[in-house]
PDB file of N, CA and C in Angstrom:
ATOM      1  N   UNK A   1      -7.336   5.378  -2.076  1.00  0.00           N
ATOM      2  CA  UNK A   1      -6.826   5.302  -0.752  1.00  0.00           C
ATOM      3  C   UNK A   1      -5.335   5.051  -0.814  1.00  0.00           C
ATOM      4  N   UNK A   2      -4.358   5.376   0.077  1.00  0.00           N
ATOM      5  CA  UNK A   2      -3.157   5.385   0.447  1.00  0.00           C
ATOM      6  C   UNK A   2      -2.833   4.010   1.012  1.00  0.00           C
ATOM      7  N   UNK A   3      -1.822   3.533   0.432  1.00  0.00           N
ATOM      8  CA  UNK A   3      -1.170   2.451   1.238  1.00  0.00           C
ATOM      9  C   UNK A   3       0.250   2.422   0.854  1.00  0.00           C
ATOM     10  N   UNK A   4       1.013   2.603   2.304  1.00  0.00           N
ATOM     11  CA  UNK A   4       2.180   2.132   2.213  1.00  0.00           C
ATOM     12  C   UNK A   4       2.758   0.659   2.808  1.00  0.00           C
ATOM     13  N   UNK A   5       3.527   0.203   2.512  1.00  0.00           N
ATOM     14  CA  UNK A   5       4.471  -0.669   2.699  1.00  0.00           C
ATOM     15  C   UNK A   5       5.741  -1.154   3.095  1.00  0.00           C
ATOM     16  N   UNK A   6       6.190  -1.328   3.918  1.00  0.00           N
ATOM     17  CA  UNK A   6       7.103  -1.351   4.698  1.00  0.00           C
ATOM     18  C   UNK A   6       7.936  -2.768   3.857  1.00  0.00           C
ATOM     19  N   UNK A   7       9.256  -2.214   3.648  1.00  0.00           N
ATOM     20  CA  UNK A   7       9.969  -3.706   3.687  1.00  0.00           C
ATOM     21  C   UNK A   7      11.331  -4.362   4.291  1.00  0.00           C
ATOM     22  N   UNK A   8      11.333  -5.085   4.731  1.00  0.00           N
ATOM     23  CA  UNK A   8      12.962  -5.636   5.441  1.00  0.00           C
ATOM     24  C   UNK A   8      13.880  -5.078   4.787  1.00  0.00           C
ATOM     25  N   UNK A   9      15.119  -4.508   5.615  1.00  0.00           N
ATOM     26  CA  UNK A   9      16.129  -3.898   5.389  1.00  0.00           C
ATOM     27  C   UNK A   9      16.085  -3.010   4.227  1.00  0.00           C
ATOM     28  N   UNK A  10      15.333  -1.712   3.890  1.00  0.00           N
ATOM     29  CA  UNK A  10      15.256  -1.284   3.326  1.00  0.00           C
ATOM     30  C   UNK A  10      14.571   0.341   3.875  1.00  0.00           C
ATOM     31  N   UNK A  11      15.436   1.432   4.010  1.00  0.00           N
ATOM     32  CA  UNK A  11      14.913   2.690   4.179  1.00  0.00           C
ATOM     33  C   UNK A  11      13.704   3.174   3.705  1.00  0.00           C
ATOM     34  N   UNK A  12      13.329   2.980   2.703  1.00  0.00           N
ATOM     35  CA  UNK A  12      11.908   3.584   2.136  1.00  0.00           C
ATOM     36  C   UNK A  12      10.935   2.344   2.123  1.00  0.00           C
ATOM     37  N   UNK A  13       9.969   3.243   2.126  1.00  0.00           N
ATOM     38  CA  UNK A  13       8.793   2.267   1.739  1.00  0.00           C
ATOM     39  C   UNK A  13       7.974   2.477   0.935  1.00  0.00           C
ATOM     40  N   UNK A  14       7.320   1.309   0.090  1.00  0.00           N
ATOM     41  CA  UNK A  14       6.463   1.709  -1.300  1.00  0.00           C
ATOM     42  C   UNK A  14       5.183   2.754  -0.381  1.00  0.00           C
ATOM     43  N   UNK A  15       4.994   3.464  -1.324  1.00  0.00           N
ATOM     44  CA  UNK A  15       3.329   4.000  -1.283  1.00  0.00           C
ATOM     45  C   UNK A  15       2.533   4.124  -2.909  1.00  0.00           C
ATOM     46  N   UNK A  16       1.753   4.044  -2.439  1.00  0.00           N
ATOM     47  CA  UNK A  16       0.790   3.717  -3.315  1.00  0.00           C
ATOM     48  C   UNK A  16      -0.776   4.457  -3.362  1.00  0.00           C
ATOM     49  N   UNK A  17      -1.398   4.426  -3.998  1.00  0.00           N
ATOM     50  CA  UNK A  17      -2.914   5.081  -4.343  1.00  0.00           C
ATOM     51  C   UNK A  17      -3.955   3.961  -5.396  1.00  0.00           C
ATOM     52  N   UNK A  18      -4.616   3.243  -4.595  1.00  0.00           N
ATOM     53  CA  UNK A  18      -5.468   2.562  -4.965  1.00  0.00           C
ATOM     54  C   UNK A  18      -6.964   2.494  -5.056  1.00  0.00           C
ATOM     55  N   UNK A  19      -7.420   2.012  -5.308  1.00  0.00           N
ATOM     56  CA  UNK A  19      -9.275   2.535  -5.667  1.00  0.00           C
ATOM     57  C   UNK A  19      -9.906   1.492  -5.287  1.00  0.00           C
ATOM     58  N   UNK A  20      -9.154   0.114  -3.911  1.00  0.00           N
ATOM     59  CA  UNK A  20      -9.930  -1.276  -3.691  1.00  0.00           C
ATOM     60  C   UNK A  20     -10.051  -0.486  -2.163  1.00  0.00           C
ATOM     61  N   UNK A  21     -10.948  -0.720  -1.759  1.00  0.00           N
ATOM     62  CA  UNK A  21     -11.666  -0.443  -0.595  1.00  0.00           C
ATOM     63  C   UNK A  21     -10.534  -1.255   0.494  1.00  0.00           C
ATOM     64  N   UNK A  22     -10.513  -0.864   1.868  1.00  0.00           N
ATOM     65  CA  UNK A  22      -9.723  -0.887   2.688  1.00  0.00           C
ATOM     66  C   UNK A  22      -9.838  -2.596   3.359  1.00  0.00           C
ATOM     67  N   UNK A  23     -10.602  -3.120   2.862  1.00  0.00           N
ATOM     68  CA  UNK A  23     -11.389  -4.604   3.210  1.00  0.00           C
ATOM     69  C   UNK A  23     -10.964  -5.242   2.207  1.00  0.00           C
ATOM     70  N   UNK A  24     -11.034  -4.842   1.358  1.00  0.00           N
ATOM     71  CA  UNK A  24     -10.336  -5.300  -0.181  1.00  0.00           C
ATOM     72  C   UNK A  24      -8.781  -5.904  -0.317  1.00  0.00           C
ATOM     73  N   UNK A  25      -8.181  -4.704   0.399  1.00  0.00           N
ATOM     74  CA  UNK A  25      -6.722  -4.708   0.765  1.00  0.00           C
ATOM     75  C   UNK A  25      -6.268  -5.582   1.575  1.00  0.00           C
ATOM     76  N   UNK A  26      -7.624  -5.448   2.960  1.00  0.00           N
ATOM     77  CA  UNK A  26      -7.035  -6.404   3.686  1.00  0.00           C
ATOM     78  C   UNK A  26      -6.762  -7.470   3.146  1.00  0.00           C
ATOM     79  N   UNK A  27      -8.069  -8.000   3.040  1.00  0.00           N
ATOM     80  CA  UNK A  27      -8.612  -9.585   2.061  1.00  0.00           C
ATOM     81  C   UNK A  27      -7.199 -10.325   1.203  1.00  0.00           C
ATOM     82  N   UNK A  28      -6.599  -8.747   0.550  1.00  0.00           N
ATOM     83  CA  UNK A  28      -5.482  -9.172  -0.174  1.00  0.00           C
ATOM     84  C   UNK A  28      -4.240  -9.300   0.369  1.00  0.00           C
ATOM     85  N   UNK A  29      -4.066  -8.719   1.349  1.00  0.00           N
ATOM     86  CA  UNK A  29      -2.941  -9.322   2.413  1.00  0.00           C
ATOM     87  C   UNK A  29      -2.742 -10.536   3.163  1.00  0.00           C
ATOM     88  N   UNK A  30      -4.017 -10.595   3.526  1.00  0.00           N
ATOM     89  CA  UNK A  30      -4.344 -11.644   4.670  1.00  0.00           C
ATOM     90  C   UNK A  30      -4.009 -13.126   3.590  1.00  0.00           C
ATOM     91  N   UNK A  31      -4.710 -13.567   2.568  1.00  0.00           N
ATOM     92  CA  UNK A  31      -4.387 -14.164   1.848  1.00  0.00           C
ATOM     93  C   UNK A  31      -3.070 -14.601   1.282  1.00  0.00           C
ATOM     94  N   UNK A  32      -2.091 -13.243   1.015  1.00  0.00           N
ATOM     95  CA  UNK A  32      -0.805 -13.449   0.459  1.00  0.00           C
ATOM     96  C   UNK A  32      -0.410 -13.824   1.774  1.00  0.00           C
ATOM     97  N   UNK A  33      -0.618 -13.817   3.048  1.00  0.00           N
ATOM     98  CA  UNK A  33      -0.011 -13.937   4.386  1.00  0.00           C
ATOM     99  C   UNK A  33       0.068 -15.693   4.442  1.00  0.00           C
ATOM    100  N   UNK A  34      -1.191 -15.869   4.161  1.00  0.00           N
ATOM    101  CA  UNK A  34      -1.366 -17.563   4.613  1.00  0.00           C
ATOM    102  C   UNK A  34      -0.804 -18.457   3.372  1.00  0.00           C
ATOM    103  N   UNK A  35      -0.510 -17.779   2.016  1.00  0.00           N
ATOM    104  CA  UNK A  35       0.275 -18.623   0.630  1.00  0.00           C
ATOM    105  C   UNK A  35       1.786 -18.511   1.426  1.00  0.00           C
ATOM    106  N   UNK A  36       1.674 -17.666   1.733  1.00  0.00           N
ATOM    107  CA  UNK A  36       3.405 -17.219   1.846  1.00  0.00           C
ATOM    108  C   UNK A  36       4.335 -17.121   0.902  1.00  0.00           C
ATOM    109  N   UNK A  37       3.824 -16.945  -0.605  1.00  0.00           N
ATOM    110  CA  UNK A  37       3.997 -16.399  -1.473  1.00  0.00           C
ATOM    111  C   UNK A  37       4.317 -15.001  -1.344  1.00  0.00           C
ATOM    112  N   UNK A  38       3.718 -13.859  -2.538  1.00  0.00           N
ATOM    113  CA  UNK A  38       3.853 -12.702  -3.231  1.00  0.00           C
ATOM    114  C   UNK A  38       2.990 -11.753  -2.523  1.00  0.00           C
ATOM    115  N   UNK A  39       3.169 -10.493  -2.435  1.00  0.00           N
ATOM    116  CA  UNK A  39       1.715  -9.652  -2.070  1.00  0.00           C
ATOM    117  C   UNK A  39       1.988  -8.854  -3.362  1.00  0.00           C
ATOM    118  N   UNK A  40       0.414  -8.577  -4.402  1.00  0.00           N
ATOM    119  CA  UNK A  40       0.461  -8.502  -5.555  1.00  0.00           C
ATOM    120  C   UNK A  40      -0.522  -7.555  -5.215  1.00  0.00           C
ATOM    121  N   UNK A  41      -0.487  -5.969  -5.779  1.00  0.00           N
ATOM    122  CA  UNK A  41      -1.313  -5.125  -5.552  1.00  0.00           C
ATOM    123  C   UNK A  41      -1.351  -4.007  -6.709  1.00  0.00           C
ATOM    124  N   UNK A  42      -1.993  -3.746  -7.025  1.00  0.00           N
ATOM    125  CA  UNK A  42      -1.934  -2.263  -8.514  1.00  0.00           C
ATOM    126  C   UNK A  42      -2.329  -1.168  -7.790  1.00  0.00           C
ATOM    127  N   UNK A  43      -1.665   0.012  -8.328  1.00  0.00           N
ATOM    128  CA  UNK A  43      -2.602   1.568  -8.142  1.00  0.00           C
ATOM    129  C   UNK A  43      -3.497   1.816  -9.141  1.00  0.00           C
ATOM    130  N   UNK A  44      -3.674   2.930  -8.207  1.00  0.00           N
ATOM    131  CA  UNK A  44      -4.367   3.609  -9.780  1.00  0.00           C
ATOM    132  C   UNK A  44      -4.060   4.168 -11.106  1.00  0.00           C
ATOM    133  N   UNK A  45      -2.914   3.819 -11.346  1.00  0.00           N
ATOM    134  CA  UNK A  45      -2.145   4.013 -13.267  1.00  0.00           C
ATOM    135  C   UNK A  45      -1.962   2.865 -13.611  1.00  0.00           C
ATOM    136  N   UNK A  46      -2.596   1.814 -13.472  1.00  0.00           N
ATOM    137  CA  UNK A  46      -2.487   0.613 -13.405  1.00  0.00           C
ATOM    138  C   UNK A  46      -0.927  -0.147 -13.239  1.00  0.00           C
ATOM    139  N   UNK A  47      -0.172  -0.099 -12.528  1.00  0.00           N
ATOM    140  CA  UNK A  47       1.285  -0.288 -11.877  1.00  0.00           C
ATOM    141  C   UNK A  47       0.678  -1.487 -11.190  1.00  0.00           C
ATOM    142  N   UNK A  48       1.936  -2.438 -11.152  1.00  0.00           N
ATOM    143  CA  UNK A  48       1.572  -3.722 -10.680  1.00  0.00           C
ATOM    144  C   UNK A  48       2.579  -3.869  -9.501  1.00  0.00           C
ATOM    145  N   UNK A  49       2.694  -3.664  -8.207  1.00  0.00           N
ATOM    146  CA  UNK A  49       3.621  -3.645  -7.443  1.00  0.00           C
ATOM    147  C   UNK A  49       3.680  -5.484  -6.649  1.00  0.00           C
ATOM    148  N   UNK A  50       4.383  -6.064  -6.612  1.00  0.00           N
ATOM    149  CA  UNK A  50       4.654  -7.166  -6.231  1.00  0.00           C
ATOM    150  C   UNK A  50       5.571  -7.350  -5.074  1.00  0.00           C
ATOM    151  N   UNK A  51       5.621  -7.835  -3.675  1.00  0.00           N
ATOM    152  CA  UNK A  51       6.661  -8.335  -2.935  1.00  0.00           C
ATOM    153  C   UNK A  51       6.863  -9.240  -2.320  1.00  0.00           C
ATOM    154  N   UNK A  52       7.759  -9.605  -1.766  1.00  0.00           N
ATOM    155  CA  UNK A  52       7.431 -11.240  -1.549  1.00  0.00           C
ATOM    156  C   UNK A  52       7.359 -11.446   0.393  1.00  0.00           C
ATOM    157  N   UNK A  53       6.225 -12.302   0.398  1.00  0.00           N
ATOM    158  CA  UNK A  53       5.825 -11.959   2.069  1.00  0.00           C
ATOM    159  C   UNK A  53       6.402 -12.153   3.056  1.00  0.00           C
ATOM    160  N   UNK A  54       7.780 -12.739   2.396  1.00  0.00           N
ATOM    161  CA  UNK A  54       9.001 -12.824   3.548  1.00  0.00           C
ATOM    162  C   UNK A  54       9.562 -11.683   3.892  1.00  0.00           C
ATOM    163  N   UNK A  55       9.829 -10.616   3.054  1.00  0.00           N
ATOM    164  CA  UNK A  55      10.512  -9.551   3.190  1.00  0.00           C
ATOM    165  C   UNK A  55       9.508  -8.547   3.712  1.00  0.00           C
ATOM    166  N   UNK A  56       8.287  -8.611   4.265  1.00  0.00           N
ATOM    167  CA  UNK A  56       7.334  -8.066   4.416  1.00  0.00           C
ATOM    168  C   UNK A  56       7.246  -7.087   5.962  1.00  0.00           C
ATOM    169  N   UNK A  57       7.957  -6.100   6.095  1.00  0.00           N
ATOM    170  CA  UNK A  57       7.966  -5.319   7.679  1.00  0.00           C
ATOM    171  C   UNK A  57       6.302  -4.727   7.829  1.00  0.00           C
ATOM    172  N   UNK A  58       5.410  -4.271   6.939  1.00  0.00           N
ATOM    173  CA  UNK A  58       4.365  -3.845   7.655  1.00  0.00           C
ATOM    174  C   UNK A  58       3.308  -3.551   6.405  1.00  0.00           C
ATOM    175  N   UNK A  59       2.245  -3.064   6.706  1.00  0.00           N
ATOM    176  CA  UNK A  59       1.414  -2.520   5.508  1.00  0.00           C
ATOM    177  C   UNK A  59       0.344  -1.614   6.093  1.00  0.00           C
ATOM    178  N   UNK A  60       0.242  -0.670   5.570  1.00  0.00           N
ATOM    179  CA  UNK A  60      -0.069   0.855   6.333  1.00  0.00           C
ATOM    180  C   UNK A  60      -1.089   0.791   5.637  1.00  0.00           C
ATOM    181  N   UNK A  61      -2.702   0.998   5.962  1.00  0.00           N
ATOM    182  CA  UNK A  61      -3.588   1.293   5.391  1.00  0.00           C
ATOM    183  C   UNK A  61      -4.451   2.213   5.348  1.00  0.00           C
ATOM    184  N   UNK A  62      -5.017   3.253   4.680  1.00  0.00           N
ATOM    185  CA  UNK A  62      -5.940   4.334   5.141  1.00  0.00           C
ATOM    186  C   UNK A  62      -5.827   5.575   4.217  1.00  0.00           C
ATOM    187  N   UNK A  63      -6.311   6.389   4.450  1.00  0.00           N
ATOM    188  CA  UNK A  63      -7.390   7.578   3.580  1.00  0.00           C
ATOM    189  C   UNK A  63      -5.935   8.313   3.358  1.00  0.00           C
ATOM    190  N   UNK A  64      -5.645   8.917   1.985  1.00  0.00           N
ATOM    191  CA  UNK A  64      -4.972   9.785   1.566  1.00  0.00           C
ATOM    192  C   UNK A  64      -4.867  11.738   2.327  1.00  0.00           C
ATOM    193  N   UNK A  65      -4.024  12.050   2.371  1.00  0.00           N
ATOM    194  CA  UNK A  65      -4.282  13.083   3.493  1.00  0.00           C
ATOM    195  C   UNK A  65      -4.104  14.093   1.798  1.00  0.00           C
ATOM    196  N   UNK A  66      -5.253  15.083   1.898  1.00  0.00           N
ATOM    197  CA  UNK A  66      -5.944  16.245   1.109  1.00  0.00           C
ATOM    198  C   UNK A  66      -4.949  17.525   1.125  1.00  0.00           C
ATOM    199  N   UNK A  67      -3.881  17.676   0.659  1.00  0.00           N
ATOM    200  CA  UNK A  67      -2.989  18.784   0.259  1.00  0.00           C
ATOM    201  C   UNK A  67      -3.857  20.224  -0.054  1.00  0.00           C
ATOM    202  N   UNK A  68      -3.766  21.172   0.737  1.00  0.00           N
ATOM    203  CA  UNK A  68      -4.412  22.456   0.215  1.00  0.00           C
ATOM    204  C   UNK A  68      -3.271  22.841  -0.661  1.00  0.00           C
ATOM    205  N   UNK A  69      -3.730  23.555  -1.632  1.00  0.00           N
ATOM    206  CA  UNK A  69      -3.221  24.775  -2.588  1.00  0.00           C
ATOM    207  C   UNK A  69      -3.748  26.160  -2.539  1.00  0.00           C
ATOM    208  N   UNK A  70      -2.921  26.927  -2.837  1.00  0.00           N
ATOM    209  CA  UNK A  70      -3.341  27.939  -2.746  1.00  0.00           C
ATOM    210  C   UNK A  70      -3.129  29.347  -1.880  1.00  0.00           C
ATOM    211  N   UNK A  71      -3.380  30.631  -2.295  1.00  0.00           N
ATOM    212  CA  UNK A  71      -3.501  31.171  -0.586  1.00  0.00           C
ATOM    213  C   UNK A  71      -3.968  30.993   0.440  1.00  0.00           C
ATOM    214  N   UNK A  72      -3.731  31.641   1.197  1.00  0.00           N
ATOM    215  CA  UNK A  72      -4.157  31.725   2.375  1.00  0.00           C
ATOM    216  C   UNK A  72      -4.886  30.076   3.176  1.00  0.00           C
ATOM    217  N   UNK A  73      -4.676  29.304   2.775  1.00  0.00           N
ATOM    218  CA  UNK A  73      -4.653  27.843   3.425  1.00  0.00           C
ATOM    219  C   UNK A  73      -3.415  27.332   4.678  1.00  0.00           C
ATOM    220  N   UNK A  74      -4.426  27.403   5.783  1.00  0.00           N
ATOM    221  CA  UNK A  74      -2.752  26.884   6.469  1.00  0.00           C
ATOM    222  C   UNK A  74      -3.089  25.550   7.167  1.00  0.00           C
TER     223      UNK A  74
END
């Protein structure tokens, strides 16, 4: 699944591709929300993305959108 990340003063935002169920994610936000610590999350190449929950503008959650290839696909 797709998740991006939004962060304070900063044009881009992380995205990511992970394999923890969307409840999972939450679970792991909601948590880093109430430490007020780190939000600590991996993809799937095992990448360890870390940020800290002050700098935190948003967190986008949901299903990867399916790229056709090929001909005649529009």
């Amino acid at each position: 699944m797709e998740i991006k990340i939004g962060v304070q003063n900063t044009g881009r935002e992380l995205v990511l591709e992970s394999a923890q169920t969307p409840e999972e994610v939450t679970a792991t936000v909601e948590a880093a929300l109430k430490s007020g610590g780190t939000l600590s999350l991996s993809d799937e190449k095992g990448r360890l993305i870390v940020v800290p929950v002050a700098s935190l503008a948003y967190v986008e959650i949901g299903e990867p959108t399916l790229r056709k290839v090929g001909f005649g696909n529009s």
